[in-house]
Protein backbone atom coordinates (compact mmCIF):
# COMPACT_ATOMS: atom_id res chain seq x y z
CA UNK A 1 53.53 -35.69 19.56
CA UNK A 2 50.77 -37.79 18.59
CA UNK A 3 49.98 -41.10 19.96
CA UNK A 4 51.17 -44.28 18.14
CA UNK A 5 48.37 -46.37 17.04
CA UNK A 6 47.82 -49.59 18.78
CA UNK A 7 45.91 -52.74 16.69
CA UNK A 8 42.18 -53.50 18.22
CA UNK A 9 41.93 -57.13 18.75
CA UNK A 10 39.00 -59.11 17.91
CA UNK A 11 38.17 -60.79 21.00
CA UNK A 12 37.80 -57.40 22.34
CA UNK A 13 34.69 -56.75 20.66
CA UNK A 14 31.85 -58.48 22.04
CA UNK A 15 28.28 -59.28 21.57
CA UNK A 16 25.15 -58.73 24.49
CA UNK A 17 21.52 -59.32 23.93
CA UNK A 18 18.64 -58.80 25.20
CA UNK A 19 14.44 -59.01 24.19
CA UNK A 20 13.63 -55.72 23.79
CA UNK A 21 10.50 -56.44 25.80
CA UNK A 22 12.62 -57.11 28.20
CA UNK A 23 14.25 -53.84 29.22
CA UNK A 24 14.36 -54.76 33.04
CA UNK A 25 17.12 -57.55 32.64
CA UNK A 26 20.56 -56.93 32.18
CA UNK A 27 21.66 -57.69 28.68
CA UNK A 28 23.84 -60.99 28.27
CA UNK A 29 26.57 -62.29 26.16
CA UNK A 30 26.47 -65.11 23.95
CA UNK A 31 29.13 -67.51 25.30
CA UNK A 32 31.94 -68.92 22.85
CA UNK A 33 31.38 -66.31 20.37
CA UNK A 34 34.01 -66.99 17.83
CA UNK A 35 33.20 -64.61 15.31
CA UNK A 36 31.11 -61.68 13.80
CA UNK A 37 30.87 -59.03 11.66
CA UNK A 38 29.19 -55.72 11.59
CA UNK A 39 28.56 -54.86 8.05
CA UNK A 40 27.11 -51.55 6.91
CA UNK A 41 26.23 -51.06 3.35
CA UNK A 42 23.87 -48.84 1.22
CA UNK A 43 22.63 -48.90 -2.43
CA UNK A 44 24.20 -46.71 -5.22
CA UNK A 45 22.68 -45.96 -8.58
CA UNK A 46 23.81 -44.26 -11.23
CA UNK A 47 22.17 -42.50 -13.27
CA UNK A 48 23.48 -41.96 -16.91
CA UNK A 49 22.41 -38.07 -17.81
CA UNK A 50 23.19 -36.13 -20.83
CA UNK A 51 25.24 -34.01 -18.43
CA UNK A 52 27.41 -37.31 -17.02
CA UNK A 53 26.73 -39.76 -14.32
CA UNK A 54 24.81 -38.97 -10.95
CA UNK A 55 24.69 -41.24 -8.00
CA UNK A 56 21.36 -42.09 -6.39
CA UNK A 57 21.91 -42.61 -2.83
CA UNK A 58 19.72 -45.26 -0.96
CA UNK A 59 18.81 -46.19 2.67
CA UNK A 60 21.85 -47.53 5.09
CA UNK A 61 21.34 -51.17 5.42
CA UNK A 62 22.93 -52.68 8.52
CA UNK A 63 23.35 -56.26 9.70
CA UNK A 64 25.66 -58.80 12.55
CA UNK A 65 26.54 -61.79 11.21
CA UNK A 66 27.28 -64.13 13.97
CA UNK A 67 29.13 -67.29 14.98
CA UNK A 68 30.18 -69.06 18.08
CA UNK A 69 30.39 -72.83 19.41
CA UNK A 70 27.65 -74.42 20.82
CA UNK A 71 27.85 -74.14 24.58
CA UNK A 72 25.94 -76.61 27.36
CA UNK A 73 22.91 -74.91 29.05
CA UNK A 74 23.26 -71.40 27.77
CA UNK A 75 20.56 -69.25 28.27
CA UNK A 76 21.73 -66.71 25.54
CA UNK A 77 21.77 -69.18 23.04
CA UNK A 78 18.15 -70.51 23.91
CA UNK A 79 16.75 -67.14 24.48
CA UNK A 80 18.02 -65.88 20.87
CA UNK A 81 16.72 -69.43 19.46
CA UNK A 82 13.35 -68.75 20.20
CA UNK A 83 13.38 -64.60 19.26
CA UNK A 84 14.09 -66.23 15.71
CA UNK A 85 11.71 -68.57 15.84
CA UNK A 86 9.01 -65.96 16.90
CA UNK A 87 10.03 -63.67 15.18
CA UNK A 88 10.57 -61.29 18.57
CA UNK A 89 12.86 -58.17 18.74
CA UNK A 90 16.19 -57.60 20.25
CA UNK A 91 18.16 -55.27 21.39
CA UNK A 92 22.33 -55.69 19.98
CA UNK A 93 25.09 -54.15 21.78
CA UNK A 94 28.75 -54.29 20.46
CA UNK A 95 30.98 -53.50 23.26
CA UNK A 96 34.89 -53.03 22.60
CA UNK A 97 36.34 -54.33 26.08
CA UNK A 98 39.67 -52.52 25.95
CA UNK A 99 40.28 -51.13 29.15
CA UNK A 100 42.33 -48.45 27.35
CA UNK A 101 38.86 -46.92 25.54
CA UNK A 102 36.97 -47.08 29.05
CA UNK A 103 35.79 -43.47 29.45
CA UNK A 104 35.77 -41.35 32.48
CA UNK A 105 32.70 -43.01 34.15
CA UNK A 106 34.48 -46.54 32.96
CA UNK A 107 31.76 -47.32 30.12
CA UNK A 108 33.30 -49.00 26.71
CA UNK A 109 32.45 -47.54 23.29
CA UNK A 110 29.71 -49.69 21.91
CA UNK A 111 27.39 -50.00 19.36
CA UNK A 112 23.85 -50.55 19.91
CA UNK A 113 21.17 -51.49 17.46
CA UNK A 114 17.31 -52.71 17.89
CA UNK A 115 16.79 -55.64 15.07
CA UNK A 116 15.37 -59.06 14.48
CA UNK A 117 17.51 -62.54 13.99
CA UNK A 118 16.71 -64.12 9.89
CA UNK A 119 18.39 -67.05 10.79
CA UNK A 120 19.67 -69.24 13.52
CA UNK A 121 21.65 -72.42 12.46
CA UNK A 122 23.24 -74.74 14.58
CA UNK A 123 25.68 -77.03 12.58
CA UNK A 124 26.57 -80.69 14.47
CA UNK A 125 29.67 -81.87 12.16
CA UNK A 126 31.39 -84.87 13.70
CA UNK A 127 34.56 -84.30 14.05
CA UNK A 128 34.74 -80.62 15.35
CA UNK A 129 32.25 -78.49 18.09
CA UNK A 130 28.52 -77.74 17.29
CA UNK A 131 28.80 -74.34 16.02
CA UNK A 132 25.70 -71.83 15.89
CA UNK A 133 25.42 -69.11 13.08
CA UNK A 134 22.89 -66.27 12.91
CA UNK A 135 22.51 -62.81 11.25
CA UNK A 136 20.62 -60.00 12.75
CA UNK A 137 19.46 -57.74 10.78
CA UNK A 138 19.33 -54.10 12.22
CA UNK A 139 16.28 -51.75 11.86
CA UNK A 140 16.85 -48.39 11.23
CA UNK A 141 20.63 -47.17 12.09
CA UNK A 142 22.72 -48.12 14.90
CA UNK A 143 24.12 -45.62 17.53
CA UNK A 144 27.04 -45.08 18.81
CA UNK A 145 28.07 -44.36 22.23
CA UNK A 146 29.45 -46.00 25.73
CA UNK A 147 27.71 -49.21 27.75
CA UNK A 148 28.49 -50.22 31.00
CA UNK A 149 29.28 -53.42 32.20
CA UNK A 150 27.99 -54.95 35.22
CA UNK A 151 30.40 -57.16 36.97
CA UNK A 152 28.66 -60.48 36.40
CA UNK A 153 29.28 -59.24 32.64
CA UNK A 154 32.73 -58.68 32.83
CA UNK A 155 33.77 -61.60 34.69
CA UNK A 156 31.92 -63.71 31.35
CA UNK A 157 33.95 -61.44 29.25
CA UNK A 158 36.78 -62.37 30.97
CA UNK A 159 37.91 -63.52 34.81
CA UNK A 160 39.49 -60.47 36.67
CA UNK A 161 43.16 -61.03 37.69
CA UNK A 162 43.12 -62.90 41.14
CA UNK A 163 46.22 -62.61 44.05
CA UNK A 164 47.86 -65.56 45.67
CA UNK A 165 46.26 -63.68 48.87
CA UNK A 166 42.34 -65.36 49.36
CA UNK A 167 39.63 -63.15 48.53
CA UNK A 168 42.28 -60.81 46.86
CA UNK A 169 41.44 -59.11 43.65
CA UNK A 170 43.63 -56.90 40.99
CA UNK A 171 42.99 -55.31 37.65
CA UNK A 172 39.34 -55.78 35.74
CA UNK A 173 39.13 -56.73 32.09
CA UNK A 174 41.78 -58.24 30.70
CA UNK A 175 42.85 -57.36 27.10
């Protein structure tokens, strides 16, 4: 019998970073990320012929749009500031932290993609947070496969269960 379904929740997708000159340093998350979306999308022409209509396929265009609240201090946030000022590239991973898609070496299924921010707009309104939107725009296609997460990462993702018992510790990722 097959397995029922289960939804995926959105705060189970995150975002890591990192300058892709940087390939030494662990990537890093973005903190207060509120919202993105992974959009893949390709021209289609058609082509009237005598015969009937062809399609003309063009090149798979991929992009992240991005949001999250300003945070205090981050260095994420100033670190991906600066890549769009300078124009510098980065490396994207989306990383689904379900502990039920871990794999047998305890990676998550992720998508990774090599790409340069167009924007990067922080909004002050004044009666809600300072927000900060981007889009990155991926070069070539992304790939798919599993990351690991150190476990400075997964603590930001999310603080590991704790016992009443000091220095006790249960469980990893919460979902």
């Amino acid at each position: 019998m097959a397995e029922k379904p289960e939804m995926m929740q959105g705060k189970n997708r995150i975002l890591l970073f990192r300058l892709l000159k940087n390939q030494n340093a662990d990537a890093a998350k973005l903190v207060f990320q509120t919202e993105h979306t992974f959009s893949y999308s390709r021209s289609l022409d058609r082509i009237v012929t005598k015969d009937g209509t062809i399609v003309k396929v063009g090149e798979l265009e991929a992009e992240v749009s991005i949001d999250a609240i300003q945070a205090k201090k981050d260095p994420t946030s100033t670190m991906l500031q600066e890549a769009a000022i300078k124009g510098e590239k980065l490396e994207l991973w989306e990383v689904s932290v379900d502990d039920d898609l871990k794999n047998e070496e305890g990676k998550y299924p992720a998508v990774y993609a090599q790409g340069y921010l167009d924007s990067w707009e922080p909004a002050s309104p004044a009666e809600d947070e300072a927000t900060v939107s981007s889009n990155f725009i991926v070069e070539l296609e992304p790939q798919f496969g599993f990351a690991t997460l150190t476990e400075e990462q997964e603590e930001v993702v999310q603080y590991a269960f704790k016992d009443t018992v000091a220095g006790e510790e249960q469980g990893g990722v919460e979902g």
